[in-house]
Protein backbone atom coordinates (compact mmCIF):
# COMPACT_ATOMS: atom_id res chain seq x y z
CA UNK A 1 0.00 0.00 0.00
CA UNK A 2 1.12 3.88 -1.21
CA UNK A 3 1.35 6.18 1.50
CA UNK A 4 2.08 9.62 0.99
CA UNK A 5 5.66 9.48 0.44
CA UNK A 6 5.49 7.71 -2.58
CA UNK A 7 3.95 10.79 -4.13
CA UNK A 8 6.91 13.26 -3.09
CA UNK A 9 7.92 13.38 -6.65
CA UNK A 10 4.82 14.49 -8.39
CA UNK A 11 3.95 16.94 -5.66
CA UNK A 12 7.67 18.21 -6.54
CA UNK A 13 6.56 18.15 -10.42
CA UNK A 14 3.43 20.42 -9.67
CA UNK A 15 5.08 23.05 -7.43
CA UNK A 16 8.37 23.21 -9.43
CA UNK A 17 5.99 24.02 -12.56
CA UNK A 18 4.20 26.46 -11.19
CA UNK A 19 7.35 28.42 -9.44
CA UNK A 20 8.41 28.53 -13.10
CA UNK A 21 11.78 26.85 -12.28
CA UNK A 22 13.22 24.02 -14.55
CA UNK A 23 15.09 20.88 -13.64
CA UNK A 24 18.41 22.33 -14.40
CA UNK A 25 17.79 25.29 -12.29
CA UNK A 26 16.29 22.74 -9.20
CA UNK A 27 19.37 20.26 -9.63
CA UNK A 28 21.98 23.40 -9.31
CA UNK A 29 19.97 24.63 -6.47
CA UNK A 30 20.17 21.14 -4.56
CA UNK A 31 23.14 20.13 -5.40
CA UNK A 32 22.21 16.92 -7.13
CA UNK A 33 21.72 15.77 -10.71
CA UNK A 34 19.35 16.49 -13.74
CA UNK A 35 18.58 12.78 -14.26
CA UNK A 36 17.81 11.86 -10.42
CA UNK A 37 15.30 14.64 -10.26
CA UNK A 38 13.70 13.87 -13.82
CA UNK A 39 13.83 10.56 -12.15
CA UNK A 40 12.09 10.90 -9.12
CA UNK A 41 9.31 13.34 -11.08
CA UNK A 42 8.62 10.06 -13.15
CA UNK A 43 8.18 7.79 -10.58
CA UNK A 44 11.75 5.66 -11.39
CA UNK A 45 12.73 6.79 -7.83
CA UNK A 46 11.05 7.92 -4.91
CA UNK A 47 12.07 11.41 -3.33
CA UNK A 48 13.32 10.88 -0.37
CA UNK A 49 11.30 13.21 2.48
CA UNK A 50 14.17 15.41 3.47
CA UNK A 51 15.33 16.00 -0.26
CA UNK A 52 11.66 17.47 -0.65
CA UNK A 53 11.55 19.52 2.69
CA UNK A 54 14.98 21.21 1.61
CA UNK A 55 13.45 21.93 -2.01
CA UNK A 56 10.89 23.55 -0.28
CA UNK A 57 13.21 25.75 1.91
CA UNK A 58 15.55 26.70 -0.71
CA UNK A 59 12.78 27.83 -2.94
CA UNK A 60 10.99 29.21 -0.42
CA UNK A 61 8.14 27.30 -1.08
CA UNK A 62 4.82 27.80 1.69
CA UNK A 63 3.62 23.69 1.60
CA UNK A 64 2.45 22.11 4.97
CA UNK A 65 3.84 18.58 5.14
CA UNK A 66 1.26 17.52 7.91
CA UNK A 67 0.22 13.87 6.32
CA UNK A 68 -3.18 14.56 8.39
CA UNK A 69 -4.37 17.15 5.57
CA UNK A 70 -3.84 14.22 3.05
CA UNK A 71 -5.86 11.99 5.41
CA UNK A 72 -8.53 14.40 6.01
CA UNK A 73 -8.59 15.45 2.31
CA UNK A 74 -8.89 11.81 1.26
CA UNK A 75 -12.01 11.19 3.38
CA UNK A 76 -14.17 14.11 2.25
CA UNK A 77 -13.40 13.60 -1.98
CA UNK A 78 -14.38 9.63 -0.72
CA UNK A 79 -17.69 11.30 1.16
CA UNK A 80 -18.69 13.87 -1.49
CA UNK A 81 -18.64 10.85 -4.18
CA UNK A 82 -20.41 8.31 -2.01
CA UNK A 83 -22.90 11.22 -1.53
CA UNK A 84 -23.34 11.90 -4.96
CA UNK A 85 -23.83 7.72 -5.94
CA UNK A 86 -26.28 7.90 -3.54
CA UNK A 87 -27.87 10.77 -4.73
CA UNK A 88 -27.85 13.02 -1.06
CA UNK A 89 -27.78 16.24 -2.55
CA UNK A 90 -27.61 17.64 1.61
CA UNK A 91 -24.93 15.73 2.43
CA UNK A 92 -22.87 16.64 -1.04
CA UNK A 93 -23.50 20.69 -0.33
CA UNK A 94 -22.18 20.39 3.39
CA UNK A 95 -18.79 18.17 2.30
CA UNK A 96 -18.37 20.84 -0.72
CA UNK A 97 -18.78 23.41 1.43
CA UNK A 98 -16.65 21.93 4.02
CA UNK A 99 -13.97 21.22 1.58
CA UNK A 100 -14.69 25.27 -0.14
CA UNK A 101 -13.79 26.38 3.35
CA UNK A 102 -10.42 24.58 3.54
CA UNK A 103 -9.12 24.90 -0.03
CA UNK A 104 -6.70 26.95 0.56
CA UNK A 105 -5.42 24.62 3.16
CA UNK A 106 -4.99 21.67 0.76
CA UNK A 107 -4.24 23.63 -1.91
CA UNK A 108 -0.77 24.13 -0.24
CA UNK A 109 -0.50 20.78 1.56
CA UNK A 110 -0.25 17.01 0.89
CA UNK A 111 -4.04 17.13 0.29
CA UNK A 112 -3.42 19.23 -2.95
CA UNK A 113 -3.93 15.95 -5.39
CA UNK A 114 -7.54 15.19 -3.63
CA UNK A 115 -8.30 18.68 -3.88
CA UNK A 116 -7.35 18.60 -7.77
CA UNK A 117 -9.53 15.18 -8.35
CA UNK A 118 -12.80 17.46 -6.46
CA UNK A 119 -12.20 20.22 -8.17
CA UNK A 120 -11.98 17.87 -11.41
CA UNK A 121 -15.08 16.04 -10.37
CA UNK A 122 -16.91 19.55 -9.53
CA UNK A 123 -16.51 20.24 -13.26
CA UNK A 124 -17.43 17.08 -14.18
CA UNK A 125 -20.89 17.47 -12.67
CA UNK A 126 -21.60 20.59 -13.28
CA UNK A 127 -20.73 19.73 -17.22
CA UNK A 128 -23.52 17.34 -16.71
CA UNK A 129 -21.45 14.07 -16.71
């Protein structure tokens, strides 16, 4: 079984993309090289957690590495689907709400890939599918 380690490397992926910085720049930065990091953003390697936590320090990067955002994150996207199969529209509107509230939380946290699938699956329903 994953746990959330095993994801270091695409969390890396997203936030090095959107600080604009490229693999060259990262591997300089860290002292390490090109290939390891293209690597670990592939999934050949896993990312060891103190390689990430000093990518996030010297890039000044604001991401909470509390694994109990992933967990809590994880449980609402598996509650606003299991409302939706079973067509509560209440119980839907008070997990989306709850998880409106605290996007900006896992937006910046390990709970950032759950919050991307509900955000996908807002769309989704909204589109009508």
């Amino acid at each position: 079984m994953k746990n959330i380690h095993d994801y270091l490397g695409l969390y890396f992926r997203l936030l090095r993309k959107q600080a604009g910085l490229s693999l060259e720049n990262i591997s300089y930065g860290l002292s390490v090289s090109t290939s390891l990091l293209s690597d670990i953003e592939n999934q050949r390697r896993k990312m060891k957690p103190e390689l990430f936590d000093r990518f996030l320090d010297v890039y000044k990067i604001n991401f909470d590495t509390n694994d109990q955002l992933w967990f809590q994150s994880k449980e609402l996207l598996n509650h606003v689907i299991t409302s939706f199969i079973a067509l509560n529209t209440f119980e839907m509107v008070a997990v989306t709400q709850s998880f409106e509230r605290d996007k900006n939380a896992y937006k910046a946290s390990y709970g950032y890939f759950h919050w991307l699938l509900f955000e996908c699956f807002l769309s989704c329903k909204k589109s009508g599918y």
